[in-house]
Every structure is written in structure tokens, then in C-alpha cells.
N, C-alpha and C. Protein backbone atom coordinates (compact mmCIF):
# COMPACT_ATOMS: atom_id res chain seq x y z
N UNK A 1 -35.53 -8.21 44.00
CA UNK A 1 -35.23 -8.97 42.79
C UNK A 1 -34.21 -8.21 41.94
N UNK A 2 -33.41 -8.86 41.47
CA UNK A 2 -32.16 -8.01 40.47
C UNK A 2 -32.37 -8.31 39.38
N UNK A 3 -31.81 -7.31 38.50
CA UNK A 3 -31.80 -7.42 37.35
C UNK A 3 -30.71 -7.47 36.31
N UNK A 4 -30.71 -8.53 35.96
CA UNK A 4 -29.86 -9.48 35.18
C UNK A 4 -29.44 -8.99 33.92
N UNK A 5 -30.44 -8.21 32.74
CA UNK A 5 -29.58 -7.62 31.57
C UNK A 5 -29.45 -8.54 30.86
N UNK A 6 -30.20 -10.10 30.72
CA UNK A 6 -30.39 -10.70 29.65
C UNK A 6 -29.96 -10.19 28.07
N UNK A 7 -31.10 -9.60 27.61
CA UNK A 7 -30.88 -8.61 25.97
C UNK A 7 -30.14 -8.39 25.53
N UNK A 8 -29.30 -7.59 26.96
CA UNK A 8 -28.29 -6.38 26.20
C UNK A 8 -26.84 -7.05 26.29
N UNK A 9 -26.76 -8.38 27.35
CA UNK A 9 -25.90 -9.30 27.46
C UNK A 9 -25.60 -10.10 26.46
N UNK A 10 -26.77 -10.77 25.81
CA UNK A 10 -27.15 -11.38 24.51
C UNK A 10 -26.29 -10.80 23.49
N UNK A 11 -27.04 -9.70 23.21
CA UNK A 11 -26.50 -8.78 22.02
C UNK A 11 -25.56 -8.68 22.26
N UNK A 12 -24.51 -8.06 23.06
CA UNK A 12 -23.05 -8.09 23.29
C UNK A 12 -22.06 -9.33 22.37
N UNK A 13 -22.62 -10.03 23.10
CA UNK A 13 -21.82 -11.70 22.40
C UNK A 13 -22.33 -11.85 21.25
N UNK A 14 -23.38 -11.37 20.67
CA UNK A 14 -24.00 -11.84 19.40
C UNK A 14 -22.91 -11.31 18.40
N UNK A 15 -22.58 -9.50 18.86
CA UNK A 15 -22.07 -8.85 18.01
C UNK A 15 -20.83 -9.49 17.87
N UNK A 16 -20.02 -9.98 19.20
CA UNK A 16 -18.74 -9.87 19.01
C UNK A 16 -18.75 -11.70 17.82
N UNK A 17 -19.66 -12.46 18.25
CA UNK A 17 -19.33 -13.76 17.60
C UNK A 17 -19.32 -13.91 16.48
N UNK A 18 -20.49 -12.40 16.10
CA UNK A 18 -19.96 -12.44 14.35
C UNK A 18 -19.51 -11.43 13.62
N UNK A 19 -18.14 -10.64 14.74
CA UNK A 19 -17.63 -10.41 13.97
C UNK A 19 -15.97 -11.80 13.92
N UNK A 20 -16.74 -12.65 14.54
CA UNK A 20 -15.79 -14.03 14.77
C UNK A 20 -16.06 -14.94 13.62
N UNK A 21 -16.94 -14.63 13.25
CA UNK A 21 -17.64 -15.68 12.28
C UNK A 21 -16.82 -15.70 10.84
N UNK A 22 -16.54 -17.04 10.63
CA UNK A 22 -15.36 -17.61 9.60
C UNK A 22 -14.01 -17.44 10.41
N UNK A 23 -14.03 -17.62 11.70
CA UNK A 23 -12.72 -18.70 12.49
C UNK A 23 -13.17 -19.94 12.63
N UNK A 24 -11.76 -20.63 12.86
CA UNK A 24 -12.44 -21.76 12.73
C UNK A 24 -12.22 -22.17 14.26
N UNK A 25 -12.66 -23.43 14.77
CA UNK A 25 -13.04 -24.24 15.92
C UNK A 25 -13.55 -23.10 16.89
N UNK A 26 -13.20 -23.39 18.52
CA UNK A 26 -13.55 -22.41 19.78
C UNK A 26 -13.33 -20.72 18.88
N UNK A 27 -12.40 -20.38 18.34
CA UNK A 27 -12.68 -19.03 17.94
C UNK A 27 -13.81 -18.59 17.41
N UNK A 28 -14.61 -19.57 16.92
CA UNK A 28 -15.39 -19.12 16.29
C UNK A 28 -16.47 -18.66 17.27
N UNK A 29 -17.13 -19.99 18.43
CA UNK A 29 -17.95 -19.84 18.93
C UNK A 29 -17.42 -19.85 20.52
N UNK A 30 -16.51 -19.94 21.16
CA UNK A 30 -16.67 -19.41 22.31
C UNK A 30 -16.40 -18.39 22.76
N UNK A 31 -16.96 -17.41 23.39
CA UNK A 31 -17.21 -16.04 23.64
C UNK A 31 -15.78 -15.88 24.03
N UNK A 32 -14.95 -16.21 25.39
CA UNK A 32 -13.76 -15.64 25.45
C UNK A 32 -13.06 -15.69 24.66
N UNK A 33 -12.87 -16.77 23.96
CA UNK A 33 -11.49 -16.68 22.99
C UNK A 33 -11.65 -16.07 21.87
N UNK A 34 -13.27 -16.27 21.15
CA UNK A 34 -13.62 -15.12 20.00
C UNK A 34 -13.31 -14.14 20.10
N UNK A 35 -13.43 -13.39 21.60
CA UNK A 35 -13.21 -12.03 21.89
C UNK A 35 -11.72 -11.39 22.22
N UNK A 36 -10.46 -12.85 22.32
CA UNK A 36 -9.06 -12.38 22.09
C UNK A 36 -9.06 -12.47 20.92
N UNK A 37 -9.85 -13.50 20.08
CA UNK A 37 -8.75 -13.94 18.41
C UNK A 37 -9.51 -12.27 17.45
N UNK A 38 -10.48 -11.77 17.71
CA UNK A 38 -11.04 -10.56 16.96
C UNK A 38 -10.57 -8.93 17.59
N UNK A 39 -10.05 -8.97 18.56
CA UNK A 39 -9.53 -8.08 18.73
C UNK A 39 -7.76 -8.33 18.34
N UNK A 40 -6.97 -9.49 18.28
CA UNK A 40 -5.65 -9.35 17.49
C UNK A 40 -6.42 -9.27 16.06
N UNK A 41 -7.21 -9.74 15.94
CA UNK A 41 -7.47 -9.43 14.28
C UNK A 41 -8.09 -8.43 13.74
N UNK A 42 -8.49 -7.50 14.32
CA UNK A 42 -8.76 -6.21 14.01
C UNK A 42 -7.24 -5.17 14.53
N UNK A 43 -6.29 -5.70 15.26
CA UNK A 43 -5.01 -5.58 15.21
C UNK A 43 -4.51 -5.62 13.72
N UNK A 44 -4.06 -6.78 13.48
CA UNK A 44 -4.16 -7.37 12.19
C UNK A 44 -4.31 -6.11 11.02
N UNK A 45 -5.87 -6.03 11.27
CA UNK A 45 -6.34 -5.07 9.68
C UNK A 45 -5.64 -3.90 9.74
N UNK A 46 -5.72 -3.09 11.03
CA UNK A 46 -5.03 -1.59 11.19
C UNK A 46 -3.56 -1.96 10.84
N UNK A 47 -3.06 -2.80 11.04
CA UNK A 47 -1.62 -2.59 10.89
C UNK A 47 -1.44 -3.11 9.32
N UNK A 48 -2.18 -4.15 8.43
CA UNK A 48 -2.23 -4.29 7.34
C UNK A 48 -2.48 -3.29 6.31
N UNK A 49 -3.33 -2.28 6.98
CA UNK A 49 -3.50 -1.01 5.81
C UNK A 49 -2.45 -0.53 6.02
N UNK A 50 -1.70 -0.48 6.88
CA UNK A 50 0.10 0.66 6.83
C UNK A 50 0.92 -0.03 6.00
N UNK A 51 0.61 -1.69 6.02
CA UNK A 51 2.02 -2.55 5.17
C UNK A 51 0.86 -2.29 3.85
N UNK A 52 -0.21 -2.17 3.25
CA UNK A 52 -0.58 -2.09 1.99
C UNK A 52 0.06 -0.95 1.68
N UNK A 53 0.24 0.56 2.16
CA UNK A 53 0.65 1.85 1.66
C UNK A 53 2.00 1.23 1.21
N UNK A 54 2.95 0.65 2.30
CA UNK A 54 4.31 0.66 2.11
C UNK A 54 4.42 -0.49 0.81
N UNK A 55 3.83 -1.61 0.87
CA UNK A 55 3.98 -2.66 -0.26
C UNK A 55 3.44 -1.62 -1.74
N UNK A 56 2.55 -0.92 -1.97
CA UNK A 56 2.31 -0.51 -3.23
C UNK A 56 3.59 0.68 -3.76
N UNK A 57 3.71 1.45 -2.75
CA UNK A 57 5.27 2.04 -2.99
C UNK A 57 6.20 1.21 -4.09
N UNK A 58 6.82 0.33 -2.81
CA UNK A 58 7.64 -0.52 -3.42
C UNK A 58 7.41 -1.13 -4.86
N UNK A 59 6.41 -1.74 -5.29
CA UNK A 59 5.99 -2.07 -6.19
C UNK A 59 5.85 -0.87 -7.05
N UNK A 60 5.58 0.58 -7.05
CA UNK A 60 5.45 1.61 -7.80
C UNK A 60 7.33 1.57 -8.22
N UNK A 61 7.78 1.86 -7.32
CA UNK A 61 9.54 1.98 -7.56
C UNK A 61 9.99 1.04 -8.56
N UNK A 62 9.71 -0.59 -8.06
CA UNK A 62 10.13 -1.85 -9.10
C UNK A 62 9.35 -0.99 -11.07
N UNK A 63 8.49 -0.37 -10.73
CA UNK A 63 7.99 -0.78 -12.25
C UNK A 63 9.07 0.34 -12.85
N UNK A 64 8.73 1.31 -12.26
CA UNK A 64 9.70 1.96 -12.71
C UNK A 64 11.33 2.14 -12.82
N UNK A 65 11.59 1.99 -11.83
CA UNK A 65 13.02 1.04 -11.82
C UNK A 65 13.39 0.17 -13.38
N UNK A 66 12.09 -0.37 -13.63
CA UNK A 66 12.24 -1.41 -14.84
C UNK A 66 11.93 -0.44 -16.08
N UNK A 67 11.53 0.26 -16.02
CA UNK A 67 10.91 0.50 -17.72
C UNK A 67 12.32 2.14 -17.89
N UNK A 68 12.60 2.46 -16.45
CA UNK A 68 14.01 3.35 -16.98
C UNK A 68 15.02 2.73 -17.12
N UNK A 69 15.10 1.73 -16.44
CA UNK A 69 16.70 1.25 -16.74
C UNK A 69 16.05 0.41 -18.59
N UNK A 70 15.25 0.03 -18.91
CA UNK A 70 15.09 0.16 -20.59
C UNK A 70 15.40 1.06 -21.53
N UNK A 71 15.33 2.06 -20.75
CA UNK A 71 16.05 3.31 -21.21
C UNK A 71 17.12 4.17 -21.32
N UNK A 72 17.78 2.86 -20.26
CA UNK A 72 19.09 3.29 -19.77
C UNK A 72 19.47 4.30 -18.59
N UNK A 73 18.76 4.59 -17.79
CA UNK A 73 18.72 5.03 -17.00
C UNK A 73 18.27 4.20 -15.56
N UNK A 74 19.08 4.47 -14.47
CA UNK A 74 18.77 3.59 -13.04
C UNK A 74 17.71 4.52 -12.47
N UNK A 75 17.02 3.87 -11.52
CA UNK A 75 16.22 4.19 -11.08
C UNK A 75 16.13 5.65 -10.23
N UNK A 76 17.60 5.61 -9.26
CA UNK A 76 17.66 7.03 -8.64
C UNK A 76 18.00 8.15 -9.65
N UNK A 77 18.86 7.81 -10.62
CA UNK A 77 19.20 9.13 -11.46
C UNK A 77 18.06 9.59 -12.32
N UNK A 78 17.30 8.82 -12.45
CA UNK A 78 15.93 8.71 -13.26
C UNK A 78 15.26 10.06 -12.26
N UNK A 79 15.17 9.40 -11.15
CA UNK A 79 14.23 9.94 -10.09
C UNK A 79 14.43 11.91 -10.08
N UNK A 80 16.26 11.69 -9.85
CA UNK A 80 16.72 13.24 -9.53
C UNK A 80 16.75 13.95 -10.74
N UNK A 81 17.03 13.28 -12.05
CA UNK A 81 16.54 14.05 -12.95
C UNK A 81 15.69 14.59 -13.71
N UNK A 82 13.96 13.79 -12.97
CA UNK A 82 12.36 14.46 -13.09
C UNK A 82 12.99 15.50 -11.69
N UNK A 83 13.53 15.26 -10.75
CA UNK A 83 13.19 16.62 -9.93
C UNK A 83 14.40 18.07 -10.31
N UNK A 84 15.38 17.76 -10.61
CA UNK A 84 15.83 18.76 -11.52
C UNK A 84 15.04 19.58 -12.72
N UNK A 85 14.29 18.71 -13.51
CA UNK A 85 13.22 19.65 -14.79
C UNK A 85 12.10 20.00 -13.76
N UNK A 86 12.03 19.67 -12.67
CA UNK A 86 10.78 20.23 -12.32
C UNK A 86 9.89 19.28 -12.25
N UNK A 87 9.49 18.42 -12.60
CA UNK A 87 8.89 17.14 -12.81
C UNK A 87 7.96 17.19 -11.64
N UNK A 88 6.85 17.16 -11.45
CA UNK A 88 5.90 17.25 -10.27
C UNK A 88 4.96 16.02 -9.73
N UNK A 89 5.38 14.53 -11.02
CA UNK A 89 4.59 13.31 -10.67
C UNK A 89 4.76 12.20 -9.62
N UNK A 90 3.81 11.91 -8.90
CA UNK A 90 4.39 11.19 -8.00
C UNK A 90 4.58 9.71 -8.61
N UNK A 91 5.12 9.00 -7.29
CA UNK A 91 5.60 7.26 -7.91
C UNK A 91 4.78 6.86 -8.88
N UNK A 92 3.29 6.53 -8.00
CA UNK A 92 2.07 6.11 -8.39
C UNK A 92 1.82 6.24 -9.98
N UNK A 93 1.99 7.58 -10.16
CA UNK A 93 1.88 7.97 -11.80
C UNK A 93 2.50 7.61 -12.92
N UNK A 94 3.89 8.00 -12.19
CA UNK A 94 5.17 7.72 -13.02
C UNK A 94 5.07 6.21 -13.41
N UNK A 95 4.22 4.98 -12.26
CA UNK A 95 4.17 3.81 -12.79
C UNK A 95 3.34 3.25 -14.05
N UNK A 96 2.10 3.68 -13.29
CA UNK A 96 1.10 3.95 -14.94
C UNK A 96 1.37 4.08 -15.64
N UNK A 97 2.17 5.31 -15.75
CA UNK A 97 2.75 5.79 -17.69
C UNK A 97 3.74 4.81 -18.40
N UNK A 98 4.49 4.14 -17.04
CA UNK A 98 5.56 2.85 -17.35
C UNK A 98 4.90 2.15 -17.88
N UNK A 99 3.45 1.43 -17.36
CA UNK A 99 3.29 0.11 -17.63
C UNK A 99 2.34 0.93 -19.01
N UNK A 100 1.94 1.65 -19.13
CA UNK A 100 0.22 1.62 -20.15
C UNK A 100 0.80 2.50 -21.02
N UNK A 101 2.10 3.76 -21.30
CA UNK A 101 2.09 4.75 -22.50
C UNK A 101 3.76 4.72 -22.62
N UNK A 102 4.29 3.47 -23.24
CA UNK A 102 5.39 3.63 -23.27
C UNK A 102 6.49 4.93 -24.06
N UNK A 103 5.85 5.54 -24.74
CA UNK A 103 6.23 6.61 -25.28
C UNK A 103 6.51 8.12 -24.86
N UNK A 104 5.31 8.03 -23.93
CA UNK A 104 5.47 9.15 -22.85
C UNK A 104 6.45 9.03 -21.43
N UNK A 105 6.37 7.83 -21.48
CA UNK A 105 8.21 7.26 -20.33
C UNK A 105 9.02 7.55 -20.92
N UNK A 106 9.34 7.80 -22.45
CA UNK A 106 10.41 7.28 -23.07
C UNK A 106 10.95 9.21 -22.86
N UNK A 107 9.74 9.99 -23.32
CA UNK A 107 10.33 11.01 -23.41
C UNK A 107 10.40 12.05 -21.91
N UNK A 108 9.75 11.27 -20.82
CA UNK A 108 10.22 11.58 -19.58
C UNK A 108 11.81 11.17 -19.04
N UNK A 109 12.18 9.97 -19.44
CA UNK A 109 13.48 9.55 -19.45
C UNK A 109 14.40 10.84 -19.84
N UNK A 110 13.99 11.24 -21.44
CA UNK A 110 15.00 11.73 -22.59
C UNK A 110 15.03 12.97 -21.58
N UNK A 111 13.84 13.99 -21.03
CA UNK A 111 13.79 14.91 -20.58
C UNK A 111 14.81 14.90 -18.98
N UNK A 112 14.58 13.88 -18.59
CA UNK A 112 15.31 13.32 -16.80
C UNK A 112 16.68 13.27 -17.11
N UNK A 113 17.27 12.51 -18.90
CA UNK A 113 18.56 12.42 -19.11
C UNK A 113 19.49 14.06 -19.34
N UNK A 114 18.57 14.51 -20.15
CA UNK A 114 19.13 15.76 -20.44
C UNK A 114 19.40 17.04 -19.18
N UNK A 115 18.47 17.04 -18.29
CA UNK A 115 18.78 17.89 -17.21
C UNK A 115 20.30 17.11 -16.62
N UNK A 116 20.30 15.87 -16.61
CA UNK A 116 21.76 15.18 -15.77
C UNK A 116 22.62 15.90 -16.86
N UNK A 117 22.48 15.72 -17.92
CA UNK A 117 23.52 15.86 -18.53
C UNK A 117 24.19 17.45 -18.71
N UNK A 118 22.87 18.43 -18.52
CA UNK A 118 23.05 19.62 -18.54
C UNK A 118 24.05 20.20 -16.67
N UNK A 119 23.31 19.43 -16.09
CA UNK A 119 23.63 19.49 -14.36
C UNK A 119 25.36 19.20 -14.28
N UNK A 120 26.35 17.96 -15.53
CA UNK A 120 27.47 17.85 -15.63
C UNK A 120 28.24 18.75 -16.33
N UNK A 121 27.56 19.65 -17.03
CA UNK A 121 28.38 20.30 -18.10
C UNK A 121 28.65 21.68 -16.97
N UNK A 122 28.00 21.84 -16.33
CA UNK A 122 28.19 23.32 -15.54
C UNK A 122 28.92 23.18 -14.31
């Protein structure tokens, strides 16, 4: 007599169907195709956390981009003249202070302008 593995067969498909569960039609419930459409879609997630890193970047750059050129300053000269004073904040930060302490941008600007300006005189 052989043995078949009912249980552990069961459970197999159980797991994979829900992690299928909320597709809609055959994805949802038939075992082969659940088991292509959840493995591109766990494709999907891994490659979506790399485009979330790169999309919040971008979006860190735009804010700031915006609240220096208010100041008169573009975004790259902005940039090279926090790394000329030394300036040690990353994007992320530098956006915060854009959007929530406009005063403390203002005098990161003044500080970013003055190293350029000191960097032309020599």
C-alpha cells in the first residue's frame, strides 16, 4: 500500500492559496496559476522596495530643489556648497528642515551661499 501524503499535500496548497487570496478569478483559487501569479508577485514586492528607496530620493531632491531655489539658490550649487562648509546632512534631512523649519533652511542656504562665494574669491 503507498502512501499518498494527503496533509502535507493539503497544507502545501492551503499555504500557497492564501498567500493568493485577494486575486481575483482562477488566480485566486486554482492551484497552478495561484502558484505563477504569487510568485511574479512576490517578484513584484522585492523589486518595489528598490523603486520605494529610489522614488523617496527623488522626492527628497524635488523638496529641496524647491525651498533653495526660494532662496535663490539651484539645487546642485546648494548641494556643493553644504559639502564645501562641511555640512554632514543627508537628503532625507535636508528635506524635513525644508518642509517643517523654514528658518533653519534659510540659514543653511546663507551658510552653502557664502562658502560659493568664498570658493570664487580665491
Amino acid at each position: 500500500m503507498r502512501v499518498k501524503g494527503g496533509i502535507k499535500h493539503a497544507r502545501r496548497r492551503k499555504r500557497l492559496l492564501r498567500l493568493a487570496k485577494g486575486f481575483k478569478g482562477k488566480r485566486r483559487n486554482c492551484h497552478k496559476i495561484a502558484k505563477q501569479r504569487v510568485m511574479k508577485a512576490l517578484q513584484n514586492a522585492y523589486f518595489g522596495r528598490k523603486l520605494r528607496k529610489r522614488d523617496f530620493r527623488a522626492l527628497w531632491i524635488m523638496r529641496i530643489n524647491a525651498a533653495s531655489r526660494l532662496e535663490g539658490l539651484s539645487y546642485s550649487r546648494f548641494m556643493h556648497g553644504l559639502n564645501l562648509a562641511g555640512v554632514g546632512l543627508n537628503r532625507k534631512m535636508l528635506a524635513e528642515i525644508a518642509v517643517r523649519d523654514a528658518q533653519a533652511f534659510e540659514q543653511l542656504t546663507r551658510l552653502a551661499q557664502a562658502q560659493l562665494s568664498k570658493g570664487q574669491d580665491a
